[in-house]
Protein backbone atom coordinates (compact mmCIF):
# COMPACT_ATOMS: atom_id res chain seq x y z
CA UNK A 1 3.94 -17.00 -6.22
CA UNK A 2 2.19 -19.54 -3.74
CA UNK A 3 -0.69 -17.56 -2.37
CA UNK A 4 -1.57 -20.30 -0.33
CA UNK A 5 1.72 -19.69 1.53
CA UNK A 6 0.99 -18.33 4.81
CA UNK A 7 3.78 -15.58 4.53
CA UNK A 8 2.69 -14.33 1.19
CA UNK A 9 -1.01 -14.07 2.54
CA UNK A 10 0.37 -12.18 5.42
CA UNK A 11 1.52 -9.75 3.21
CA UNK A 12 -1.27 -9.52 1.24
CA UNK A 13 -3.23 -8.58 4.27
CA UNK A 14 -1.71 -5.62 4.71
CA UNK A 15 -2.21 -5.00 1.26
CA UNK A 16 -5.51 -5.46 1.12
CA UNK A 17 -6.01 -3.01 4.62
CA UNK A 18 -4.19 -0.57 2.28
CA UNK A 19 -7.14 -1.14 -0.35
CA UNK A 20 -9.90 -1.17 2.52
CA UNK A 21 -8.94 1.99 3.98
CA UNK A 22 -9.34 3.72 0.27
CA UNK A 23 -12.59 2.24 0.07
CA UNK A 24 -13.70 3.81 3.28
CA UNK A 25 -11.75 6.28 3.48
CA UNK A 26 -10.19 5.70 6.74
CA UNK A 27 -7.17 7.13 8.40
CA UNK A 28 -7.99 3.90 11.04
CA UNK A 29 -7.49 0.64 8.39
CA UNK A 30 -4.60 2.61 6.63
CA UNK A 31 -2.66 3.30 10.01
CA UNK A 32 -2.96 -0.65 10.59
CA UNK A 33 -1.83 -1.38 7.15
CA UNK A 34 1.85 0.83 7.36
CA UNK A 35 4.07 1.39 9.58
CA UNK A 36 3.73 4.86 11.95
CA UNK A 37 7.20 6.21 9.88
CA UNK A 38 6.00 5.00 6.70
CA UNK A 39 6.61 7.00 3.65
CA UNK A 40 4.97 7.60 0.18
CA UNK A 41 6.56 8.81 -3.00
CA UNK A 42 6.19 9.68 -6.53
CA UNK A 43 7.58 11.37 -9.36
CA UNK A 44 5.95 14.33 -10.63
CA UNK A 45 7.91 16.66 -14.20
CA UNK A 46 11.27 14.56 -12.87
CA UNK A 47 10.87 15.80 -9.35
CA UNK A 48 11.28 13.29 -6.64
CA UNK A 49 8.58 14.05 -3.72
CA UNK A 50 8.65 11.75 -0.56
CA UNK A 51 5.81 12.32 2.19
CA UNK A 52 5.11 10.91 5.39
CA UNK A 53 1.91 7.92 5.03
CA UNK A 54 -0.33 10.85 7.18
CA UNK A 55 -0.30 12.09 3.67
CA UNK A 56 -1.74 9.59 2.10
CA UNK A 57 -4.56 9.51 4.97
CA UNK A 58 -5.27 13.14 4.35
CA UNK A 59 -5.61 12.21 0.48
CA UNK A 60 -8.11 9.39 1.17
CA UNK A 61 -10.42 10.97 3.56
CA UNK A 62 -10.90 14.43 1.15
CA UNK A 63 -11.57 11.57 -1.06
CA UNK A 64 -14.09 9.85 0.78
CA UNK A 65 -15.33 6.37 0.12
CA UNK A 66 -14.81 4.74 -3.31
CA UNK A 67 -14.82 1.98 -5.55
CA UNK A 68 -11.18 0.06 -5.20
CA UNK A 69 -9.94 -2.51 -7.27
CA UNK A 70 -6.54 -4.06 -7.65
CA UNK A 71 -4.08 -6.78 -9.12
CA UNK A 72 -1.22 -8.35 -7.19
CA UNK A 73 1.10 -8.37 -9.91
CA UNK A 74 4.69 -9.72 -8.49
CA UNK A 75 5.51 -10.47 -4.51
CA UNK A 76 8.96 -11.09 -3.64
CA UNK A 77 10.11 -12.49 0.01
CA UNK A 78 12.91 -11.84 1.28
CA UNK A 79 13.75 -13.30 4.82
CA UNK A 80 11.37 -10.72 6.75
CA UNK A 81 11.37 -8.24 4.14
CA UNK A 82 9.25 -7.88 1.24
CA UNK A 83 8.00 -6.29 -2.30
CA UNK A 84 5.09 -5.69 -3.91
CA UNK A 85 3.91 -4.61 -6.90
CA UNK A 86 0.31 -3.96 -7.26
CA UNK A 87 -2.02 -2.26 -10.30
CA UNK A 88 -4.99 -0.78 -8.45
CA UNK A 89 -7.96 1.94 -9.57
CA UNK A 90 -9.36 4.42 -7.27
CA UNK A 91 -12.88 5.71 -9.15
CA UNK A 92 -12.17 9.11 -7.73
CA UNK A 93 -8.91 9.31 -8.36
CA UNK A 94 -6.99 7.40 -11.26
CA UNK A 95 -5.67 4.06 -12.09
CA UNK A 96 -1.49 3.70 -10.52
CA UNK A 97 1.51 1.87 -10.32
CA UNK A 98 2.25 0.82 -6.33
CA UNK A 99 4.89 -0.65 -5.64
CA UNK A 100 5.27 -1.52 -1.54
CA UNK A 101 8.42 -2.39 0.49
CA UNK A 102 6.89 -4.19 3.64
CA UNK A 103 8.68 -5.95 7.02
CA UNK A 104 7.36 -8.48 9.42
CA UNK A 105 7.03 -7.47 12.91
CA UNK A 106 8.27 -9.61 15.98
CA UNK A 107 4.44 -10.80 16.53
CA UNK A 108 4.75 -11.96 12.53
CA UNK A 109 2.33 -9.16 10.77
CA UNK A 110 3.58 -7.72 8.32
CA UNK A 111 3.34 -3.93 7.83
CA UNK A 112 3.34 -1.62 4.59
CA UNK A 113 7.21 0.55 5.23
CA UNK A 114 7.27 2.51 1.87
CA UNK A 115 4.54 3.32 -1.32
CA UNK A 116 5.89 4.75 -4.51
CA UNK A 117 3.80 5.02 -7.16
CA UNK A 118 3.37 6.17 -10.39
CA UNK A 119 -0.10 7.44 -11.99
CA UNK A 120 -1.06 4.79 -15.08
């Protein structure tokens, strides 16, 4: 992975808005980070729950502001799709498994489509 590549830093910026908005807690930097129909899932006793991203907002702001810290671990491109797969830690929360499906927009930002993730 070239992270010097301006696609792949593209992507990581919405990443990284993902991260920001956990930090702060805000609805605002998350919403610019994923797309309006964007969904979240996990698995929970073998039960497969998907949730709008508003989720996900609500989650954050009970939260409030916290520590965040994560790891790119893979990125694959794909045309104007894309995959990530992140380790991150949330100090009020727990340490997960993301992994992010994201698409570039006709203006060329890319935006967070789907979260599944998986509690470490």
């Amino acid at each position: 992975m070239n992270k010097n590549n301006e696609t792949v830093r593209g992507i990581l910026n919405a990443i990284e808005l993902y991260a920001e908005s956990g930090r702060k807690a805000s609805r605002e930097l998350g919403e610019k980070a994923f797309t309006k129909e964007a969904i979240m899932s996990w698995v929970e006793k073998g039960v497969i729950t998907t949730v709008p991203i508003n989720t996900l907002f609500d989650v954050l702001e009970q939260t409030g502001e916290e520590e965040v810290s994560y790891t790119v671990e893979d990125v694959t491109v794909a045309g104007n799709v894309a995959f990530v797969r992140v380790s991150s830690s949330f100090s009020k929360l727990t340490t997960f498994n993301d992994m992010f499906t994201l698409a570039q927009q006709e203006n060329g930002e890319w935006k967070i489509v789907s979260k599944i993730y998986s509690v470490k």
